[in-house]
N, C-alpha and C. Protein backbone atom coordinates (compact mmCIF):
# COMPACT_ATOMS: atom_id res chain seq x y z
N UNK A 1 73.79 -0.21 -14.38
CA UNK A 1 73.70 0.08 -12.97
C UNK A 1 72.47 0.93 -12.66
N UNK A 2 72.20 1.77 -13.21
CA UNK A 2 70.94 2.71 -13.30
C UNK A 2 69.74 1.85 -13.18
N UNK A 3 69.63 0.93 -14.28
CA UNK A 3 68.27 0.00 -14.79
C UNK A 3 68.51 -1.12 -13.47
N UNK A 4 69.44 -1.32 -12.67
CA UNK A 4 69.51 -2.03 -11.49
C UNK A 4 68.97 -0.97 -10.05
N UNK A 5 69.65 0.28 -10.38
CA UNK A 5 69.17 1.22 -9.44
C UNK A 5 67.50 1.37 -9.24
N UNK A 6 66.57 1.46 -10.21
CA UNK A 6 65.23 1.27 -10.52
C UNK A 6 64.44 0.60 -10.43
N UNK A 7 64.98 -0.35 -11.22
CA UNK A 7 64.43 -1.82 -10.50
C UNK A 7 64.45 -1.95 -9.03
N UNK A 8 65.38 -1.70 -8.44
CA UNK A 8 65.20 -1.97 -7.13
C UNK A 8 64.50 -0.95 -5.89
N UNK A 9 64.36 0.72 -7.00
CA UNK A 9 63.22 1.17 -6.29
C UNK A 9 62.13 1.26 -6.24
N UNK A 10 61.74 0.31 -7.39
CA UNK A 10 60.02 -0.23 -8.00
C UNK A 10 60.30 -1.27 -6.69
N UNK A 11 61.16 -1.90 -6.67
CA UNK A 11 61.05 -3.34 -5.39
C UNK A 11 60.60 -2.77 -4.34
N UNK A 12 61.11 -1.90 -3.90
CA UNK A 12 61.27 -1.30 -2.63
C UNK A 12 59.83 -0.45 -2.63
N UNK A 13 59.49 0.36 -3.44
CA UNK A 13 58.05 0.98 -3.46
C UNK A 13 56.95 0.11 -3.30
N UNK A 14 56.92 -1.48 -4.04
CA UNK A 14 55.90 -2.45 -4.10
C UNK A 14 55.94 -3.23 -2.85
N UNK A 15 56.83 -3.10 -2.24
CA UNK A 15 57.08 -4.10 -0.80
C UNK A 15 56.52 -3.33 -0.03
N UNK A 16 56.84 -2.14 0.41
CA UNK A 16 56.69 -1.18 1.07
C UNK A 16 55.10 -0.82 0.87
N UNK A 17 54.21 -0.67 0.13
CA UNK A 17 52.91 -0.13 -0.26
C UNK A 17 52.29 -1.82 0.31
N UNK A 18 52.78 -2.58 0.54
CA UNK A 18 51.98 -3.90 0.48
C UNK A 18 51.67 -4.29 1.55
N UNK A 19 51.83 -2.82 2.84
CA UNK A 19 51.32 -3.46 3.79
C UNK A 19 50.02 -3.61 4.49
N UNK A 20 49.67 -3.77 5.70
CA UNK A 20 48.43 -4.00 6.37
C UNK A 20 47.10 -3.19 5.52
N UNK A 21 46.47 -3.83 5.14
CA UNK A 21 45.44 -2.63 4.34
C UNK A 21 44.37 -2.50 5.63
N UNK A 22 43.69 -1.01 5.48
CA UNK A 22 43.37 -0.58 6.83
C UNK A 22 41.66 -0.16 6.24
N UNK A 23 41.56 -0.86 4.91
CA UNK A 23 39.92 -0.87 4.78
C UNK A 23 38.80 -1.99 6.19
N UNK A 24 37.78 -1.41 5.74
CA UNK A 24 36.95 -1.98 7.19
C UNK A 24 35.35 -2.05 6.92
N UNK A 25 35.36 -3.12 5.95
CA UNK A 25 33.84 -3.31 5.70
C UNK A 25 32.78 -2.62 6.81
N UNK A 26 31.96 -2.06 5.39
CA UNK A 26 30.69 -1.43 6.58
C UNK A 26 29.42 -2.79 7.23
N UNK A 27 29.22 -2.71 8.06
CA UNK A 27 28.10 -3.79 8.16
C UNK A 27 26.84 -3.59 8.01
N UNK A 28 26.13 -4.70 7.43
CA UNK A 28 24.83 -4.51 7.01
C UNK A 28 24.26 -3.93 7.51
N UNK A 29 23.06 -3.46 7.27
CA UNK A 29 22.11 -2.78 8.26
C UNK A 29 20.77 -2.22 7.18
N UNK A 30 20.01 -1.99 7.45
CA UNK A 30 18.43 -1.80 7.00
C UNK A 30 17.92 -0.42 7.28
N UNK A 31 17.40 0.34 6.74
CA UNK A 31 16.73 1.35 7.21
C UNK A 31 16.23 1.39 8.04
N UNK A 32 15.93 1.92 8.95
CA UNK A 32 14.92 2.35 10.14
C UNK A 32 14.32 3.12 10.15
N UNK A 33 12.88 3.06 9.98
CA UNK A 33 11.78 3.96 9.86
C UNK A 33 10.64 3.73 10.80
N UNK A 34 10.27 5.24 11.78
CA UNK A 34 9.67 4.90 12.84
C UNK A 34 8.43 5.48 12.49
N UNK A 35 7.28 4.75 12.54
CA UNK A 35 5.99 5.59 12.27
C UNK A 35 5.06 5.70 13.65
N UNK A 36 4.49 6.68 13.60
CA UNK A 36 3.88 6.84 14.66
C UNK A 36 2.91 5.77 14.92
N UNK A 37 2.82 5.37 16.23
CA UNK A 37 1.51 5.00 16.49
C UNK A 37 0.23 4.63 16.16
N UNK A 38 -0.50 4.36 15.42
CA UNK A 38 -2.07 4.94 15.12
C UNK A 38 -3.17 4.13 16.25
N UNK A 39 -3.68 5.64 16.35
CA UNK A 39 -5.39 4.98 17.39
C UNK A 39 -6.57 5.52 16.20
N UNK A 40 -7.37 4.40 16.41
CA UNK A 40 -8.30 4.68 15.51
C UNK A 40 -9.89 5.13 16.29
N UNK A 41 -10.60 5.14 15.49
CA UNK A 41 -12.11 6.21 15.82
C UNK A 41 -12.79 5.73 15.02
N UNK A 42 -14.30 5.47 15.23
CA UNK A 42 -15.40 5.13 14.45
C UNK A 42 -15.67 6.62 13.63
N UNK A 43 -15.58 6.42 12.06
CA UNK A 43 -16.16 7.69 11.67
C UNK A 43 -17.40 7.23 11.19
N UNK A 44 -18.38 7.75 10.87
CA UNK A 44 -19.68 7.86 10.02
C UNK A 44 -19.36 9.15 8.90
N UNK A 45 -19.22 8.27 8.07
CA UNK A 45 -18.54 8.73 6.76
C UNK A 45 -20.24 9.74 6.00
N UNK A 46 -19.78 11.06 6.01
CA UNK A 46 -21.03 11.84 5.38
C UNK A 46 -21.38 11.24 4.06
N UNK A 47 -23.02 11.07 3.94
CA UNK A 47 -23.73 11.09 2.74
C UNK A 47 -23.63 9.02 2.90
N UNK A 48 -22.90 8.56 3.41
CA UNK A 48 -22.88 7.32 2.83
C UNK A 48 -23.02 6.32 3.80
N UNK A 49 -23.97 5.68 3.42
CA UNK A 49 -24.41 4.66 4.74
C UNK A 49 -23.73 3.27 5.62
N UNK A 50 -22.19 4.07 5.27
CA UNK A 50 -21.62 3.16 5.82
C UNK A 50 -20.77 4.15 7.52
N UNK A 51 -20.06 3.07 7.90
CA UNK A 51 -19.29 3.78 9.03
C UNK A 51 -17.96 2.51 9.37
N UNK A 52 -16.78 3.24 9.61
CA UNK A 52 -15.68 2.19 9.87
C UNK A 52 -14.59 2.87 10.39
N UNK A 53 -13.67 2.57 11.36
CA UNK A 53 -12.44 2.89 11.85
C UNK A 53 -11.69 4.08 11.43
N UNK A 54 -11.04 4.81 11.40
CA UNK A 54 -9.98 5.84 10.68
C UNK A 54 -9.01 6.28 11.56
N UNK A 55 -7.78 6.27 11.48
CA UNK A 55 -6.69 6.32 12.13
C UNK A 55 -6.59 7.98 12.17
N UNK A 56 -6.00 8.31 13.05
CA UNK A 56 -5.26 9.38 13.31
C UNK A 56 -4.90 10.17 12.60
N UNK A 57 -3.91 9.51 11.95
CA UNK A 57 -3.09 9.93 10.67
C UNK A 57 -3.56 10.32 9.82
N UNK A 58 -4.91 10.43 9.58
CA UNK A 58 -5.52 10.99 8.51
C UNK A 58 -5.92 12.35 8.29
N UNK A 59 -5.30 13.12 7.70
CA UNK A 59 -5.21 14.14 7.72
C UNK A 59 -6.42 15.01 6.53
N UNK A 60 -6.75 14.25 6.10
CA UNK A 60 -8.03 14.92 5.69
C UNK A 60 -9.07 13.68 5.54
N UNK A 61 -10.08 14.11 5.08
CA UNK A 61 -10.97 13.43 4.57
C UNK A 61 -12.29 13.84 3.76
N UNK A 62 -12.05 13.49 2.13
CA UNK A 62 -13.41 14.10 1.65
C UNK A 62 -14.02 13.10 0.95
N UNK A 63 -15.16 13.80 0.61
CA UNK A 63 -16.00 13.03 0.33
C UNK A 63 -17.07 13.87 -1.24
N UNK A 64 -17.02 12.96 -1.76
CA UNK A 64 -17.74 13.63 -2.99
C UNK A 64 -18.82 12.30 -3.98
N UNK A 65 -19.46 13.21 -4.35
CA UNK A 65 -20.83 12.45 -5.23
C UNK A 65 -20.15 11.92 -6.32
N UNK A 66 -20.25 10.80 -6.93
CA UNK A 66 -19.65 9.92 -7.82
C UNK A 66 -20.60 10.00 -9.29
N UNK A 67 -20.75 10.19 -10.09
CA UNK A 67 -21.93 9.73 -11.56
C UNK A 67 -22.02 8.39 -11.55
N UNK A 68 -23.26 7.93 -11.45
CA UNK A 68 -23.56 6.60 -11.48
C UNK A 68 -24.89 6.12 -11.63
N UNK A 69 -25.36 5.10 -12.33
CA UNK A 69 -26.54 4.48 -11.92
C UNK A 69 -26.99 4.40 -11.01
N UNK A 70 -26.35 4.29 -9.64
CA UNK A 70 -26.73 3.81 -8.36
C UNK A 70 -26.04 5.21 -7.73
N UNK A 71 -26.32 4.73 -6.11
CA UNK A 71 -25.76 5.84 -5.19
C UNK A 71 -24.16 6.00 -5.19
N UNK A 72 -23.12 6.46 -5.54
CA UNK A 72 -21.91 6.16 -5.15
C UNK A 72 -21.11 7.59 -5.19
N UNK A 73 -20.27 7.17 -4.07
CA UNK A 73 -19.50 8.27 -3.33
C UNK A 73 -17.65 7.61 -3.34
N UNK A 74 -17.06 9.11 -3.59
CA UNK A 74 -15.46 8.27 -3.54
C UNK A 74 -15.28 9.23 -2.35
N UNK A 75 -14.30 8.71 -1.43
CA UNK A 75 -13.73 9.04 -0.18
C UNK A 75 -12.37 9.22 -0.64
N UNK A 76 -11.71 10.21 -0.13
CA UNK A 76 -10.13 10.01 -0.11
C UNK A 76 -9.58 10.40 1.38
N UNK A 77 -8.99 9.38 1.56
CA UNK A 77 -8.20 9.23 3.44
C UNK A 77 -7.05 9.92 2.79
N UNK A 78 -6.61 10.75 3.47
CA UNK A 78 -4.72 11.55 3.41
C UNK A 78 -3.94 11.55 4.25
N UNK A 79 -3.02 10.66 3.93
CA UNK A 79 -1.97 10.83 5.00
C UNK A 79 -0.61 11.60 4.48
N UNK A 80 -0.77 13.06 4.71
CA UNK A 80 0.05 13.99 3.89
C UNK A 80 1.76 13.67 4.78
N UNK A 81 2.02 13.16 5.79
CA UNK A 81 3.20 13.14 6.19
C UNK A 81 4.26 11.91 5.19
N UNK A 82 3.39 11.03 4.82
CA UNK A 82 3.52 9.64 4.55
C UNK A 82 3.40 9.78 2.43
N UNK A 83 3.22 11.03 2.33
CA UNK A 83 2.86 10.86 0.84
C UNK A 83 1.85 10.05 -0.08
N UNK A 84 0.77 9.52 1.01
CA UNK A 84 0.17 8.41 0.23
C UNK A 84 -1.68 9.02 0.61
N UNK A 85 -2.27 8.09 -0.06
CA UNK A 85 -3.43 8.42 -0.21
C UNK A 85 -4.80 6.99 -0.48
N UNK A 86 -5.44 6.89 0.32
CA UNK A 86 -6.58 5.51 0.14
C UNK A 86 -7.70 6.37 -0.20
N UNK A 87 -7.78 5.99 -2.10
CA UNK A 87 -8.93 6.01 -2.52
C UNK A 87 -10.07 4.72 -2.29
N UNK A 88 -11.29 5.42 -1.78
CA UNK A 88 -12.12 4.43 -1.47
C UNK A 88 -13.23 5.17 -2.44
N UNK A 89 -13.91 3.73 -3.12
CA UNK A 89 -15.11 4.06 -3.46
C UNK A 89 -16.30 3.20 -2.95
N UNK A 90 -17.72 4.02 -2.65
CA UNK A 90 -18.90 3.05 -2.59
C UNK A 90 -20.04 3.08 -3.67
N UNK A 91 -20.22 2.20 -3.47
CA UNK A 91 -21.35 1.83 -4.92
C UNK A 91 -22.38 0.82 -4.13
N UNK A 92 -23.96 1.76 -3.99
CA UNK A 92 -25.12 0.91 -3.64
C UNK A 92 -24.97 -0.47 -4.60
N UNK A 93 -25.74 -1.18 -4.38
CA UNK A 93 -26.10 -2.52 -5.17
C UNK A 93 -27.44 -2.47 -5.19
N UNK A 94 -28.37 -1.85 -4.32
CA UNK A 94 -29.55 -2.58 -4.70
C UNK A 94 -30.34 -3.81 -4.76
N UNK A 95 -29.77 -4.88 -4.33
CA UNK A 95 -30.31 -5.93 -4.56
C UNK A 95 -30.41 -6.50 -5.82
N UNK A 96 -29.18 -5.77 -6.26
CA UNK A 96 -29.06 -6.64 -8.01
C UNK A 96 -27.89 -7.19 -8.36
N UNK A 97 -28.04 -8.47 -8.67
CA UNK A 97 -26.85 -9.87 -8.63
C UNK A 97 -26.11 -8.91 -9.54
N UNK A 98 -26.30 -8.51 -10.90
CA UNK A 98 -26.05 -8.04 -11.59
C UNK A 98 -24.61 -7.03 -11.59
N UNK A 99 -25.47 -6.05 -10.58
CA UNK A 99 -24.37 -5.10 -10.40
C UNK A 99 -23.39 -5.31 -9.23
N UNK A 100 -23.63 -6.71 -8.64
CA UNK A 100 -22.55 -6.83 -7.55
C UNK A 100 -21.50 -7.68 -8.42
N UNK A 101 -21.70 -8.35 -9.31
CA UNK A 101 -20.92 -9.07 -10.21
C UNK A 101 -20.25 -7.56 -11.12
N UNK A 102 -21.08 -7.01 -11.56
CA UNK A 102 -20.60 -5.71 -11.99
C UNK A 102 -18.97 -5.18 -11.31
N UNK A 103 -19.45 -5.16 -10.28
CA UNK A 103 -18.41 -4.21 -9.39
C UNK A 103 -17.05 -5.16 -9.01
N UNK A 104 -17.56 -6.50 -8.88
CA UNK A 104 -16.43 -7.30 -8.39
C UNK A 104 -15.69 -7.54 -9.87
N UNK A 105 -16.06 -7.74 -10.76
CA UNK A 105 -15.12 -7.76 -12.24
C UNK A 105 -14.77 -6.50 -12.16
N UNK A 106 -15.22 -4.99 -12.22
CA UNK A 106 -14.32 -3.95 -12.10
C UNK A 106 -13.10 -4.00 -11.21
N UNK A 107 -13.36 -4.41 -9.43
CA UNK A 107 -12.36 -4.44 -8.56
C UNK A 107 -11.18 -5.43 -8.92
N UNK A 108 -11.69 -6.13 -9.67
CA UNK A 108 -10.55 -7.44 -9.47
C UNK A 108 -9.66 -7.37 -11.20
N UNK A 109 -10.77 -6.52 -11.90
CA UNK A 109 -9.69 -5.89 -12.67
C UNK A 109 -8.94 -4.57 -12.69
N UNK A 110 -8.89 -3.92 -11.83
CA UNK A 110 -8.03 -3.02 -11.72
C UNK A 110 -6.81 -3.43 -10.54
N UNK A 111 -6.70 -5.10 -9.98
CA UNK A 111 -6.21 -5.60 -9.30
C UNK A 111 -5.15 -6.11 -10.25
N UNK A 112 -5.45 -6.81 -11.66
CA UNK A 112 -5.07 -7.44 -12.42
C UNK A 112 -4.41 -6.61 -13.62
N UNK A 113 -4.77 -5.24 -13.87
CA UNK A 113 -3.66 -4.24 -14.37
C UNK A 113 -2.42 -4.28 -13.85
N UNK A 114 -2.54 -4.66 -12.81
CA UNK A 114 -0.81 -4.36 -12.42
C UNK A 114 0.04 -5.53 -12.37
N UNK A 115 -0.19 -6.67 -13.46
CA UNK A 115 0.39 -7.92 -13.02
C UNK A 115 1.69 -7.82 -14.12
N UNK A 116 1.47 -6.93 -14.70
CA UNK A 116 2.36 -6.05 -15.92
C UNK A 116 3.35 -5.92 -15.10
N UNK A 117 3.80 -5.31 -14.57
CA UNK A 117 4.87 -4.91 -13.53
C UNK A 117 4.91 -5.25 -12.11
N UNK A 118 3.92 -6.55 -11.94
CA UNK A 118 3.86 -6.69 -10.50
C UNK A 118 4.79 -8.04 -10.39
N UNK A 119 5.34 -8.38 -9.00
CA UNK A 119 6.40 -9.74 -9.03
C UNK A 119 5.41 -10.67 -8.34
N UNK A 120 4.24 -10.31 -7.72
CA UNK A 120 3.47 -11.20 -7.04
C UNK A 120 1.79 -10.67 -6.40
N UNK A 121 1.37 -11.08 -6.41
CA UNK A 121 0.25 -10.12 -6.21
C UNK A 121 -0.97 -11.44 -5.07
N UNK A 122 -0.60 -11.60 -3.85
CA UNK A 122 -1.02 -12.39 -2.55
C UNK A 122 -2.41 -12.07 -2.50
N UNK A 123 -3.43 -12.81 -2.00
CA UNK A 123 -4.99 -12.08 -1.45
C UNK A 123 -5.21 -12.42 -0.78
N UNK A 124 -5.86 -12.12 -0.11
CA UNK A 124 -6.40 -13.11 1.27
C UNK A 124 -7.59 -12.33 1.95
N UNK A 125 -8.59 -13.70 1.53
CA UNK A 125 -9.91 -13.54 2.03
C UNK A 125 -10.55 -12.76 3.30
N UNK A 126 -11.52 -12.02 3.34
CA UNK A 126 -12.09 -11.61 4.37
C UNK A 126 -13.13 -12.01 4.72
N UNK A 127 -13.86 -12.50 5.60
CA UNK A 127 -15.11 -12.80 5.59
C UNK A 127 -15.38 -12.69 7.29
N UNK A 128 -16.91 -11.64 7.84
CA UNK A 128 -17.27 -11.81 8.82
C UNK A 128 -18.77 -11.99 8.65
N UNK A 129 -19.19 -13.11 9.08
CA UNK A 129 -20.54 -13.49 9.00
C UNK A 129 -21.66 -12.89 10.09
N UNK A 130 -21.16 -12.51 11.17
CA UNK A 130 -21.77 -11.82 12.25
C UNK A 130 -22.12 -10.48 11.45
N UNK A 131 -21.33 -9.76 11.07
CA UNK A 131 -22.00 -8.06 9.98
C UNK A 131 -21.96 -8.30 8.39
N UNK A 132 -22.08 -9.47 8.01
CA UNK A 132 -22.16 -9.24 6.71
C UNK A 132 -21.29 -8.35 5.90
N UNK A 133 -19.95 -8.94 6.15
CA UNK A 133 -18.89 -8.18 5.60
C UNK A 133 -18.01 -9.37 4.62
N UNK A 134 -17.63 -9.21 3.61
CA UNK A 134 -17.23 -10.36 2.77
C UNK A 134 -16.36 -9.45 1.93
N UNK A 135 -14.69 -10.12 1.82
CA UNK A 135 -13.91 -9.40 0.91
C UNK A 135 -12.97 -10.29 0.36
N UNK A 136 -11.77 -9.18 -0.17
CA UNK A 136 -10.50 -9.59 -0.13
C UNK A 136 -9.50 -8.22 -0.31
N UNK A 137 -8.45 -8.79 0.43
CA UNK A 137 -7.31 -7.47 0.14
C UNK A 137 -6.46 -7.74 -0.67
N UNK A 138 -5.80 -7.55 -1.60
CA UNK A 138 -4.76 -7.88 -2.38
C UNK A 138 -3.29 -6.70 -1.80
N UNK A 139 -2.21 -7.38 -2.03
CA UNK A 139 -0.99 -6.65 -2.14
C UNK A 139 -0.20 -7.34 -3.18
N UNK A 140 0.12 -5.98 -3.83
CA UNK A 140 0.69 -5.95 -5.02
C UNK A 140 2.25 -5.81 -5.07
N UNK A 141 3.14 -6.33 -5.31
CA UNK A 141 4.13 -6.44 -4.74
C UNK A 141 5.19 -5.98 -6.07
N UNK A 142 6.24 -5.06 -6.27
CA UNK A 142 6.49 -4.64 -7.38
C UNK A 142 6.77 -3.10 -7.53
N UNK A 143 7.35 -2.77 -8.03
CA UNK A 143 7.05 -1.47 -8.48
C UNK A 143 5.75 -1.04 -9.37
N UNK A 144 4.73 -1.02 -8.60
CA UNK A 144 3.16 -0.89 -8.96
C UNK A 144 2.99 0.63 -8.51
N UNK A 145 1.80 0.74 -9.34
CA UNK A 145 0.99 2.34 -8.99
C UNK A 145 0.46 2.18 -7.51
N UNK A 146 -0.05 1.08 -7.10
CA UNK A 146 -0.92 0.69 -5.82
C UNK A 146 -0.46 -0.42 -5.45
N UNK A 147 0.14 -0.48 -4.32
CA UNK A 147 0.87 -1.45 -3.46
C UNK A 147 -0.40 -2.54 -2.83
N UNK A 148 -1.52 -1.87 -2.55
CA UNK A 148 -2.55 -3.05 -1.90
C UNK A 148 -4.19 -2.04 -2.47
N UNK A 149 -4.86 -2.89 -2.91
CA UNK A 149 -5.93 -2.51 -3.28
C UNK A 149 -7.50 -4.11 -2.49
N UNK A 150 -8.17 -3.54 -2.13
CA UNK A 150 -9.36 -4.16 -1.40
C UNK A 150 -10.63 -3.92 -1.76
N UNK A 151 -11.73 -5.03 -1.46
CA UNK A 151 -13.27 -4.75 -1.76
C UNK A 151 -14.15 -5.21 -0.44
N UNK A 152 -14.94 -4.67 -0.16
CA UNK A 152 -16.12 -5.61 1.13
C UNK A 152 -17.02 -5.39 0.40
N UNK A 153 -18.10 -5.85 0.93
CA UNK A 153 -19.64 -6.13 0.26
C UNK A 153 -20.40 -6.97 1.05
N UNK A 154 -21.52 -6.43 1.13
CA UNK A 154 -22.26 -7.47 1.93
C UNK A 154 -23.52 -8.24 1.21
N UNK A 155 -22.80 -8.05 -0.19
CA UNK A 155 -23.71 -9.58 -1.09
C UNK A 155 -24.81 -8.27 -1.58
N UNK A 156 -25.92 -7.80 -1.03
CA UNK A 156 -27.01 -7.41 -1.27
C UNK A 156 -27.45 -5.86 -1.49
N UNK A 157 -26.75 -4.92 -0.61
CA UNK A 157 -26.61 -3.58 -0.70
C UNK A 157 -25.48 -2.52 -1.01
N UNK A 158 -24.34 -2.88 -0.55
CA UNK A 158 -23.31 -2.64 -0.23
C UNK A 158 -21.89 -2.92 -0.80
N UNK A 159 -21.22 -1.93 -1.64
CA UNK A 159 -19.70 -2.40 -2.17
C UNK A 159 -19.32 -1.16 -1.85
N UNK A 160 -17.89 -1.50 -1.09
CA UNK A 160 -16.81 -0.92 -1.05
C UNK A 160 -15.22 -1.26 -1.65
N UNK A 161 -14.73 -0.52 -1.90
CA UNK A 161 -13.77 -1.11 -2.89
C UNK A 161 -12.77 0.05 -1.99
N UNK A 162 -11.52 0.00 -2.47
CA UNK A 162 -10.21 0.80 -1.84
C UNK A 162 -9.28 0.76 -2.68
N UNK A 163 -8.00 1.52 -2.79
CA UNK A 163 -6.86 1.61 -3.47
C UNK A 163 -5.85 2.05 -2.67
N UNK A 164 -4.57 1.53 -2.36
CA UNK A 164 -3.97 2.21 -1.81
C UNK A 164 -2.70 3.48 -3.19
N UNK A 165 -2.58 4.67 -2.90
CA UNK A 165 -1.56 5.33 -3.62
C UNK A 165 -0.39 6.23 -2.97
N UNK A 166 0.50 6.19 -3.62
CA UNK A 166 1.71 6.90 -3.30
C UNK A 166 2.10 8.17 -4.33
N UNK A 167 1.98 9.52 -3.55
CA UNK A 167 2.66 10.52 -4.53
C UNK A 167 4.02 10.53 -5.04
N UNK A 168 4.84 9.60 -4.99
CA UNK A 168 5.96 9.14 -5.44
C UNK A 168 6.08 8.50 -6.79
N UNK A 169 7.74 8.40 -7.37
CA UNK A 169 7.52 7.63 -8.28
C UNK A 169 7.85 5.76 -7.50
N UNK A 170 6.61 5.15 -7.92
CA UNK A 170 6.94 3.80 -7.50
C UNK A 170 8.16 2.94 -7.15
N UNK A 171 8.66 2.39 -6.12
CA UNK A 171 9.97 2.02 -5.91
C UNK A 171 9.95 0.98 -4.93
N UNK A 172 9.74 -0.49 -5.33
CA UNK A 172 8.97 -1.38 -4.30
C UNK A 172 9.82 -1.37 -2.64
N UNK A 173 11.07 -0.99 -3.13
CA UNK A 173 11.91 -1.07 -1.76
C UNK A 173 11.95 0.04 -1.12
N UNK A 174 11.38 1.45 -1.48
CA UNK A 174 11.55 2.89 -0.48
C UNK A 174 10.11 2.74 -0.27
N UNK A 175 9.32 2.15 -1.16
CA UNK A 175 7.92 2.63 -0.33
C UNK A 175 7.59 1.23 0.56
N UNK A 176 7.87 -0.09 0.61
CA UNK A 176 7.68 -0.89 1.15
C UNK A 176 7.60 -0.84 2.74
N UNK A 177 8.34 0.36 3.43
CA UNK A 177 7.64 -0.09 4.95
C UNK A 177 6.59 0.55 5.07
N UNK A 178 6.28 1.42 4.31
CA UNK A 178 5.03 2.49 4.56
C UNK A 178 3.97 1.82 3.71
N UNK A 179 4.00 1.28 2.98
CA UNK A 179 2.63 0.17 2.73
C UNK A 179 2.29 -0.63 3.57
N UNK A 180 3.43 -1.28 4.22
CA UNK A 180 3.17 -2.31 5.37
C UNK A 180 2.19 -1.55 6.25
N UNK A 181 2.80 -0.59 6.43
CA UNK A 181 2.40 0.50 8.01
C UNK A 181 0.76 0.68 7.33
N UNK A 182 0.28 1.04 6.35
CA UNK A 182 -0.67 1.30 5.70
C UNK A 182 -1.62 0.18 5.54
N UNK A 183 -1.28 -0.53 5.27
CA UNK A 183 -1.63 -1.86 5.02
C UNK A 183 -2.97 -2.03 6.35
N UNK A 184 -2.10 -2.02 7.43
CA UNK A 184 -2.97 -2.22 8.70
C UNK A 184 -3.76 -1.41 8.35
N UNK A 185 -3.97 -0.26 8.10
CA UNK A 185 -4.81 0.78 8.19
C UNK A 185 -6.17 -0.05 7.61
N UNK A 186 -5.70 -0.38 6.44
CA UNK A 186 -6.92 -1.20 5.35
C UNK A 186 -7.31 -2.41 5.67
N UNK A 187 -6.31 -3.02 6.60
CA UNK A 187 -6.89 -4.15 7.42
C UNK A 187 -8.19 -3.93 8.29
N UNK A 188 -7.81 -2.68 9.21
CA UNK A 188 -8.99 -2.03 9.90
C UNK A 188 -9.82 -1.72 9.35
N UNK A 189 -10.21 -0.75 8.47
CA UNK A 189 -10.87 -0.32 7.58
C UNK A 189 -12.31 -1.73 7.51
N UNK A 190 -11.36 -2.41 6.57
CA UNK A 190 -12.11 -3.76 6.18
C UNK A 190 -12.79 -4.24 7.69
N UNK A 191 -11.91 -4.62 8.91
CA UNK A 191 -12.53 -5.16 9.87
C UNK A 191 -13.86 -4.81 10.90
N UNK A 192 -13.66 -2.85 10.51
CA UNK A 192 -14.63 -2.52 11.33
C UNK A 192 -16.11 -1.84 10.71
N UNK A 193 -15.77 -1.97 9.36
CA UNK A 193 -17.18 -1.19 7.94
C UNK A 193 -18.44 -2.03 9.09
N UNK A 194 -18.56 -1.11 9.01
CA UNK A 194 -20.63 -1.40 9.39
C UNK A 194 -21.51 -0.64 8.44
N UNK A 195 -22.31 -1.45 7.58
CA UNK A 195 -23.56 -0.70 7.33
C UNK A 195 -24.58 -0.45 7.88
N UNK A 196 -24.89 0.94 7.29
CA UNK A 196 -26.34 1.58 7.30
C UNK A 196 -27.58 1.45 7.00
């Protein structure tokens, strides 16, 4: 009678617990991240005979003498809110096939370091024939050191090269809207370089 008594309050506990379950899936949803604005400004970048766009957001900007055969200067754009940083370098050419082939095997191999850990790595051509501006931007897609790295050149005097970086540890999905957002930046960059 007991082992009937029990049994039937395991029945009664399992019937009873089995009702309406009152869980309530969360629904999808995406981060939302709002970045400001950017208006940009022609700078004339000191010491270096170039000049091109720079956003707002840039919270510093220096500039320093590079060791080199030729003239070259590295720039660093800061966008200290955003954690990231566009190293740019320029390197005269001179009018030597030589060292413009030089510079484009350097750019396009430090493009190609990251295919190690990269899932895709897109380019897409630049070319304006009106200023003699000729490139490409790459985005590196991945948990990479540099999410998008770029070169212009105008064949005969002139290489510019870029990097984009993050003071973070790499994480293709937390840093991915802020490369995007960045991205433009280097779009501009590229679209408005005028040489000196």
């Amino acid at each position: 009678m007991k082992l009937q008594l029990g049994l039937l309050a395991i029945l009664l506990l399992v019937l009873t617990s089995c009702g309406e379950d009152n869980y309530v899936p969360k629904p999808k949803a995406l981060l939302r991240l709002d970045f400001p604005k950017a208006t940009y400004k022609k700078q004339n970048i000191p010491k270096m005979p170039l000049a091109f766009e720079v956003s707002n957001l840039v919270d510093d900007l220096k500039v320093k003498t590079l060791p080199s055969t030729t003239e070259s200067y590295g720039v660093n754009l800061e966008y200290k809110p955003l954690k990231a940083t566009i190293f740019l370098t320029y390197k005269a050419i001179n009018g030597s096939q030589q060292n413009l082939e030089d510079y484009l095997k350097d750019a396009q191999k430090l493009t190609l370091e990251h295919t190690k850990k990269a899932d895709e790595i897109p380019r897409y051509p630049y070319e304006n024939f009106q200023n003699k501006v000729y490139g490409m931007l790459s985005e590196v897609k991945g948990n990479v050191a540099s999410p998008a790295q770029f070169y212009v050149t105008d064949s005969m005097n002139h290489f510019l090269t870029g990097s984009l970086y993050f003071k973070v540890k790499p994480n293709y999905d937390s840093i991915l809207p802020a490369a995007n957002y960045l991205q433009k930046d280097i779009k501009r960059i590229m679209e408005t370089v005028e040489w000196h």
